[in-house]
PDB file of N, CA and C in Angstrom:
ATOM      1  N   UNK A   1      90.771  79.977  75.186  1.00  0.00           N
ATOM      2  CA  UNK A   1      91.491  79.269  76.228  1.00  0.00           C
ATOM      3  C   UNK A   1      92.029  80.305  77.218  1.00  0.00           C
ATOM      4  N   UNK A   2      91.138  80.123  78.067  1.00  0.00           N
ATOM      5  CA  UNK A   2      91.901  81.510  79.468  1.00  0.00           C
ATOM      6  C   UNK A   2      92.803  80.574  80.281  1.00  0.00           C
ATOM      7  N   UNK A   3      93.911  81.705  80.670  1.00  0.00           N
ATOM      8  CA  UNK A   3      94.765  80.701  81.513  1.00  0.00           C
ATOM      9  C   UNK A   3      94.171  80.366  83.174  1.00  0.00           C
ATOM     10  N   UNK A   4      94.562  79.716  83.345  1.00  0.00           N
ATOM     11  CA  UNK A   4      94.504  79.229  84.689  1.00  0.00           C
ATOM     12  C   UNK A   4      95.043  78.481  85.917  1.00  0.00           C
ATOM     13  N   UNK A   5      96.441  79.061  85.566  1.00  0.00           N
ATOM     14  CA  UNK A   5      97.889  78.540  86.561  1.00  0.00           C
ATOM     15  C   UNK A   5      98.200  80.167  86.707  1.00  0.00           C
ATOM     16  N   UNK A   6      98.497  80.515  88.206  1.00  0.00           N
ATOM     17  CA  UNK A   6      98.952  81.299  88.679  1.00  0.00           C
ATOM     18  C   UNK A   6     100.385  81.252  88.399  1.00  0.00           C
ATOM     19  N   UNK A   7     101.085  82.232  88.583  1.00  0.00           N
ATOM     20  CA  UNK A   7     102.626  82.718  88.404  1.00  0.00           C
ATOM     21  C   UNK A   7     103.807  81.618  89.120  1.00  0.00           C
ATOM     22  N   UNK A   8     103.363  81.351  90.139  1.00  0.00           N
ATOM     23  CA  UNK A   8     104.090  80.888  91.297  1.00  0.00           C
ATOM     24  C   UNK A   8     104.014  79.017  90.705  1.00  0.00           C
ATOM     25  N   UNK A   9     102.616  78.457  90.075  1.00  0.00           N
ATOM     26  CA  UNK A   9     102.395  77.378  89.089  1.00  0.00           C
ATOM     27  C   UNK A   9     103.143  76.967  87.845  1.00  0.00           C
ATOM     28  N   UNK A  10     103.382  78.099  87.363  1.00  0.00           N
ATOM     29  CA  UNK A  10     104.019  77.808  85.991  1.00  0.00           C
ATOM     30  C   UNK A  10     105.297  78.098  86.600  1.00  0.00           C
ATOM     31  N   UNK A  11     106.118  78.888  87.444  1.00  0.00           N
ATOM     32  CA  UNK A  11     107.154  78.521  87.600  1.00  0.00           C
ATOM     33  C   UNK A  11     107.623  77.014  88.176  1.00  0.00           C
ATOM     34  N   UNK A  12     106.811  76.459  88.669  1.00  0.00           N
ATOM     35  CA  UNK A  12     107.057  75.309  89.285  1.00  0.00           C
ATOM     36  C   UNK A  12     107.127  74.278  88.541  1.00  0.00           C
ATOM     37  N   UNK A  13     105.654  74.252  87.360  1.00  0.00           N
ATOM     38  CA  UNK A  13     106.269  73.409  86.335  1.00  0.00           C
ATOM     39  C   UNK A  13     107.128  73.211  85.338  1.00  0.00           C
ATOM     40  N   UNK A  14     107.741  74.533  84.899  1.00  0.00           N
ATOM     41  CA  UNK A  14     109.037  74.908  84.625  1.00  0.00           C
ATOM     42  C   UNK A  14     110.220  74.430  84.715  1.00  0.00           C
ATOM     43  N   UNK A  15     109.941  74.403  86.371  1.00  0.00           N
ATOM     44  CA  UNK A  15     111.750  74.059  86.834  1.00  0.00           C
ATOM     45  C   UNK A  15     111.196  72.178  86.911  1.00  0.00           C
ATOM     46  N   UNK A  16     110.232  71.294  87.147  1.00  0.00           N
ATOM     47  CA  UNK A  16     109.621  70.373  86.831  1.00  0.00           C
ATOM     48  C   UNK A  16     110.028  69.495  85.676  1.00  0.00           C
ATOM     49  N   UNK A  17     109.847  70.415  84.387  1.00  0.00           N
ATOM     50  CA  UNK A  17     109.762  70.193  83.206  1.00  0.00           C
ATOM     51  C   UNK A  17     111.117  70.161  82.788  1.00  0.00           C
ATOM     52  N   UNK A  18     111.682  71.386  83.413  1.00  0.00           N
ATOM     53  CA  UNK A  18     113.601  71.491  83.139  1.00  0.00           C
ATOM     54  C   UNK A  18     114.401  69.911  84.005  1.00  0.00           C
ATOM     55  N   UNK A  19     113.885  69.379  84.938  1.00  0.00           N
ATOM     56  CA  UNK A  19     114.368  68.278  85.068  1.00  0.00           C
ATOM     57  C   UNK A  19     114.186  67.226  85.125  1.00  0.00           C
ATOM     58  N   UNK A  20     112.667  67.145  84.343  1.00  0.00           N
ATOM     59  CA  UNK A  20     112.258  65.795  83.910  1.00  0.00           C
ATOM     60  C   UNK A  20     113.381  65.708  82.464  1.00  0.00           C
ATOM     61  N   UNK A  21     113.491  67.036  81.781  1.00  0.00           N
ATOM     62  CA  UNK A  21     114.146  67.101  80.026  1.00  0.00           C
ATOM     63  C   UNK A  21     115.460  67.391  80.763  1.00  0.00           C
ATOM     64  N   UNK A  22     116.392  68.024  81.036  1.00  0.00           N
ATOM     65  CA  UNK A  22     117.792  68.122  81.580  1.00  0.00           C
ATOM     66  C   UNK A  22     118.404  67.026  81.887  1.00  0.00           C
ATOM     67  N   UNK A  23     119.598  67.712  82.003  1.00  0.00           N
ATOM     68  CA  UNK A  23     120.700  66.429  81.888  1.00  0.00           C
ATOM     69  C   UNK A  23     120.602  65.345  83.783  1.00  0.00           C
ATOM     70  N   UNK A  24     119.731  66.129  84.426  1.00  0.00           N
ATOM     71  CA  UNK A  24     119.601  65.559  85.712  1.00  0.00           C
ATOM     72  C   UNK A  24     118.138  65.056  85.288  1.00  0.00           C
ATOM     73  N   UNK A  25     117.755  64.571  84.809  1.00  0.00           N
ATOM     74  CA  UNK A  25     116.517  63.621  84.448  1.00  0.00           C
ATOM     75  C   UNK A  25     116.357  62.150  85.468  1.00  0.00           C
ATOM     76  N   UNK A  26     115.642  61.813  85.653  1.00  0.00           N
ATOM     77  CA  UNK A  26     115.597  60.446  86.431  1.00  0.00           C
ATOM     78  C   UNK A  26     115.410  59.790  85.619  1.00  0.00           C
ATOM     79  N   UNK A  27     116.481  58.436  85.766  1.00  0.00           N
ATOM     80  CA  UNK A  27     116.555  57.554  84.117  1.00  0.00           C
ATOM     81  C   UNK A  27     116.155  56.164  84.744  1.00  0.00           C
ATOM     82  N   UNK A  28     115.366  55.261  84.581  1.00  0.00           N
ATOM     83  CA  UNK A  28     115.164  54.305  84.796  1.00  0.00           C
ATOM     84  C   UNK A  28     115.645  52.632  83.835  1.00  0.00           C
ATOM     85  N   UNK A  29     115.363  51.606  84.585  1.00  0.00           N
ATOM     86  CA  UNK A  29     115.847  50.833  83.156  1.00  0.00           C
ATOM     87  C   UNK A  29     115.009  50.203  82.404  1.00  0.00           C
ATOM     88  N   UNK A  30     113.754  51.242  82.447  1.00  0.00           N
ATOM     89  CA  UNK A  30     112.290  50.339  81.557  1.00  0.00           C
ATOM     90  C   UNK A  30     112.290  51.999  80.835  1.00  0.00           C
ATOM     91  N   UNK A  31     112.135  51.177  79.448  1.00  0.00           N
ATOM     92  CA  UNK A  31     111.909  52.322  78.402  1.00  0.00           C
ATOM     93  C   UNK A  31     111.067  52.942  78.678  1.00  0.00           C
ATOM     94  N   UNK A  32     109.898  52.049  78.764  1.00  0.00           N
ATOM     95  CA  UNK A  32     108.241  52.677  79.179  1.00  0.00           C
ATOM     96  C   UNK A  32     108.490  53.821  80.013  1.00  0.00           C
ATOM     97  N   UNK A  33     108.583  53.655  81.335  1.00  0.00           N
ATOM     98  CA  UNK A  33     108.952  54.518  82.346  1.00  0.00           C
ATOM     99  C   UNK A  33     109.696  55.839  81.474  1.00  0.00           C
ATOM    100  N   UNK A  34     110.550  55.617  80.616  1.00  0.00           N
ATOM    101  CA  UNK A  34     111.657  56.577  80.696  1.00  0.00           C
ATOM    102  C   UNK A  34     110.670  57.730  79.412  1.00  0.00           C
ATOM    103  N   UNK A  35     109.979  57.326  78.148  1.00  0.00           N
ATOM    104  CA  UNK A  35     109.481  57.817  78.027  1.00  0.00           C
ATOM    105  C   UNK A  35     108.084  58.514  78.659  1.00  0.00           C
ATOM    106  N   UNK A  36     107.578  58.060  79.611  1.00  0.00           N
ATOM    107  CA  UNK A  36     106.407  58.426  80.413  1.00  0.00           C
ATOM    108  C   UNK A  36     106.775  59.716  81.442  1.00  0.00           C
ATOM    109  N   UNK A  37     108.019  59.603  81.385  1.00  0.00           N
ATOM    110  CA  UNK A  37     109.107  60.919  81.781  1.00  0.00           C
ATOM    111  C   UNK A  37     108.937  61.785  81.084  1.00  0.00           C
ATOM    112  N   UNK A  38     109.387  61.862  79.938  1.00  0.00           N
ATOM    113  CA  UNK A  38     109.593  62.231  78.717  1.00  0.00           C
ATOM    114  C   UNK A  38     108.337  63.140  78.213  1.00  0.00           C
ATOM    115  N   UNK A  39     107.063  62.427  78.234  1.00  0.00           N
ATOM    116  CA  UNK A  39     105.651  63.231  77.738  1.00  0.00           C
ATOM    117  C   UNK A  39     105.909  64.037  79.057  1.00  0.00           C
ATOM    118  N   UNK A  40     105.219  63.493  80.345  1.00  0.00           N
ATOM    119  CA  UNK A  40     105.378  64.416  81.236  1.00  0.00           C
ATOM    120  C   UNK A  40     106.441  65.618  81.435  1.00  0.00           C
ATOM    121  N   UNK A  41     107.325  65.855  81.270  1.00  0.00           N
ATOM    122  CA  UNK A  41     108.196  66.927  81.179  1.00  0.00           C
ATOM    123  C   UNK A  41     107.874  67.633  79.920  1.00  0.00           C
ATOM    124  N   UNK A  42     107.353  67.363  78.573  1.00  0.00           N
ATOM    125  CA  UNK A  42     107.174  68.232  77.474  1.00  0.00           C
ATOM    126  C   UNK A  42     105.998  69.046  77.851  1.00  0.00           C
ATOM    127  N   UNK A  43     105.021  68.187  78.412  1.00  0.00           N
ATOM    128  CA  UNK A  43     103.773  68.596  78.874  1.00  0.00           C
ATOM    129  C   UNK A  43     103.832  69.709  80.390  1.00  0.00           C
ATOM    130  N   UNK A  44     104.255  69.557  81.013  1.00  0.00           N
ATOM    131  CA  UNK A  44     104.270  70.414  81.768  1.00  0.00           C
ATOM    132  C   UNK A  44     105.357  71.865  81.291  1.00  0.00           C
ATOM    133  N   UNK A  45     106.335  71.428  80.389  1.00  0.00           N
ATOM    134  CA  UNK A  45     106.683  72.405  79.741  1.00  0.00           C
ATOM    135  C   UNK A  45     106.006  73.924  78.757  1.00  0.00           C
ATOM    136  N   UNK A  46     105.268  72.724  78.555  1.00  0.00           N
ATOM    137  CA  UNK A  46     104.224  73.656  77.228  1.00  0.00           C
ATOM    138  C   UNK A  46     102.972  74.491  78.335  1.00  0.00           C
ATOM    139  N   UNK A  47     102.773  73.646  79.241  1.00  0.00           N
ATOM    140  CA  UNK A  47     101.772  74.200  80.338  1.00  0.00           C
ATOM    141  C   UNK A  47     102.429  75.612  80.928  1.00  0.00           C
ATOM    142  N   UNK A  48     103.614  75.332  81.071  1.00  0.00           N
ATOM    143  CA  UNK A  48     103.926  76.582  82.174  1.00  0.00           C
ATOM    144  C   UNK A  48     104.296  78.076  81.146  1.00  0.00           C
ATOM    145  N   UNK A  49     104.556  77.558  79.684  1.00  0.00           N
ATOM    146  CA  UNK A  49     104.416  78.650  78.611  1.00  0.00           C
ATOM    147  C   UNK A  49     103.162  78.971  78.842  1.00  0.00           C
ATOM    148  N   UNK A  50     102.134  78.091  78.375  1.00  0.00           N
ATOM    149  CA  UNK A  50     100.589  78.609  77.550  1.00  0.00           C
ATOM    150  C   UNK A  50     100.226  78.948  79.182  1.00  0.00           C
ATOM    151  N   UNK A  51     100.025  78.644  80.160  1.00  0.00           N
ATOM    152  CA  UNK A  51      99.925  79.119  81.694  1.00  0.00           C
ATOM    153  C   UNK A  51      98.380  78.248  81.726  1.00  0.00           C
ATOM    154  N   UNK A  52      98.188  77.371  81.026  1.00  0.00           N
ATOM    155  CA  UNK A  52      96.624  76.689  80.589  1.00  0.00           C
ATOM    156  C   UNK A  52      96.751  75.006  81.082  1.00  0.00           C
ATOM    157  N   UNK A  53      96.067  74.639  81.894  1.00  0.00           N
ATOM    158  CA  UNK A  53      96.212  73.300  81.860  1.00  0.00           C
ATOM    159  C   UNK A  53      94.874  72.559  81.856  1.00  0.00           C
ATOM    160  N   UNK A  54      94.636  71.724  80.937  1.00  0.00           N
ATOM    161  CA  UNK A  54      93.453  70.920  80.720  1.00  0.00           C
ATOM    162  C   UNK A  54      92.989  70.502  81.933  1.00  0.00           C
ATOM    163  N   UNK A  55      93.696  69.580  82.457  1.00  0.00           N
ATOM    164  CA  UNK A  55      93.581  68.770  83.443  1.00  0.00           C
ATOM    165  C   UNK A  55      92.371  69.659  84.670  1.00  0.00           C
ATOM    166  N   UNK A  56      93.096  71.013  85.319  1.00  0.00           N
ATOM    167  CA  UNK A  56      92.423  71.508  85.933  1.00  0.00           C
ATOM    168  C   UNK A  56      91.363  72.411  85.763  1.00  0.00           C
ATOM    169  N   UNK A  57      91.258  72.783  84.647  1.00  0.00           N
ATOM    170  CA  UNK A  57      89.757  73.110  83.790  1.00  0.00           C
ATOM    171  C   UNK A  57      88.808  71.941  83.958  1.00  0.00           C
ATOM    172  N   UNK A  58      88.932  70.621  83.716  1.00  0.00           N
ATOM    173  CA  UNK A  58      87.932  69.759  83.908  1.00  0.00           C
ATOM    174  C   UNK A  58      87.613  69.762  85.273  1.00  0.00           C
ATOM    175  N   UNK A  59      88.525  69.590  86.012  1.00  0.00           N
ATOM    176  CA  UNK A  59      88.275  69.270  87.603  1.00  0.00           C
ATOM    177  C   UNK A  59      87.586  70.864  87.856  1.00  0.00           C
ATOM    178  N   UNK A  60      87.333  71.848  87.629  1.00  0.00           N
ATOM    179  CA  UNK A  60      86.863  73.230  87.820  1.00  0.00           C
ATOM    180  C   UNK A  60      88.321  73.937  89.074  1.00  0.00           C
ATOM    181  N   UNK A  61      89.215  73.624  88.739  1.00  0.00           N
ATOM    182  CA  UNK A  61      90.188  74.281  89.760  1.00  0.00           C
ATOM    183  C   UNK A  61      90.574  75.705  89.179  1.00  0.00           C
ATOM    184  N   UNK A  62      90.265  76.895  89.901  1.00  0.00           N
ATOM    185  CA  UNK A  62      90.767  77.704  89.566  1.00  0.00           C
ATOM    186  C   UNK A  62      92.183  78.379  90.243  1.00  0.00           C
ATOM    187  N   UNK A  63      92.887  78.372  89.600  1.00  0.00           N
ATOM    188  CA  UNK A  63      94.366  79.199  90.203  1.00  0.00           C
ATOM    189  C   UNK A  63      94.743  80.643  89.657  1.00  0.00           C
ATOM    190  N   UNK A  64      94.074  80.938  88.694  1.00  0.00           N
ATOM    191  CA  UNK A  64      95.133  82.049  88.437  1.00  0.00           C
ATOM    192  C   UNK A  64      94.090  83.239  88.928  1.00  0.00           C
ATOM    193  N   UNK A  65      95.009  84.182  89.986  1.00  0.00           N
ATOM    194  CA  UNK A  65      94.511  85.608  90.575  1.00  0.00           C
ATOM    195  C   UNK A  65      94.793  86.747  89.929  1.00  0.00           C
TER     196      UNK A  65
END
């Protein structure tokens, strides 16, 4: 698994991920929604560690220089 989010990427999903999960979260009043928050913020969390994202491997996007 080679990475393929540039520096400037994973910081973004980072601070992303810090406020989808933080106490400034956007809370809605449908559970659904609120967990669909919830994956999305773990997931972009774990992305901006591993610097790897599925998503843009399929699409052939390359980012990282």
């Amino acid at each position: 698994m080679k990475q393929n989010l540039s520096m400037f990427d994973r910081i973004l999903r980072f601070v992303l991920a810090f406020w989808f999960l933080g106490p400034l979260q956007p809370v809605s009043q449908s559970d659904l929604v609120n967990w669909i928050v919830l994956i999305f913020g773990v997931i972009a969390l774990i992305e901006s560690f591993v610097g790897y994202c599925p998503c843009m491997a399929l699409l052939g996007i390359k980012e990282k220089k």
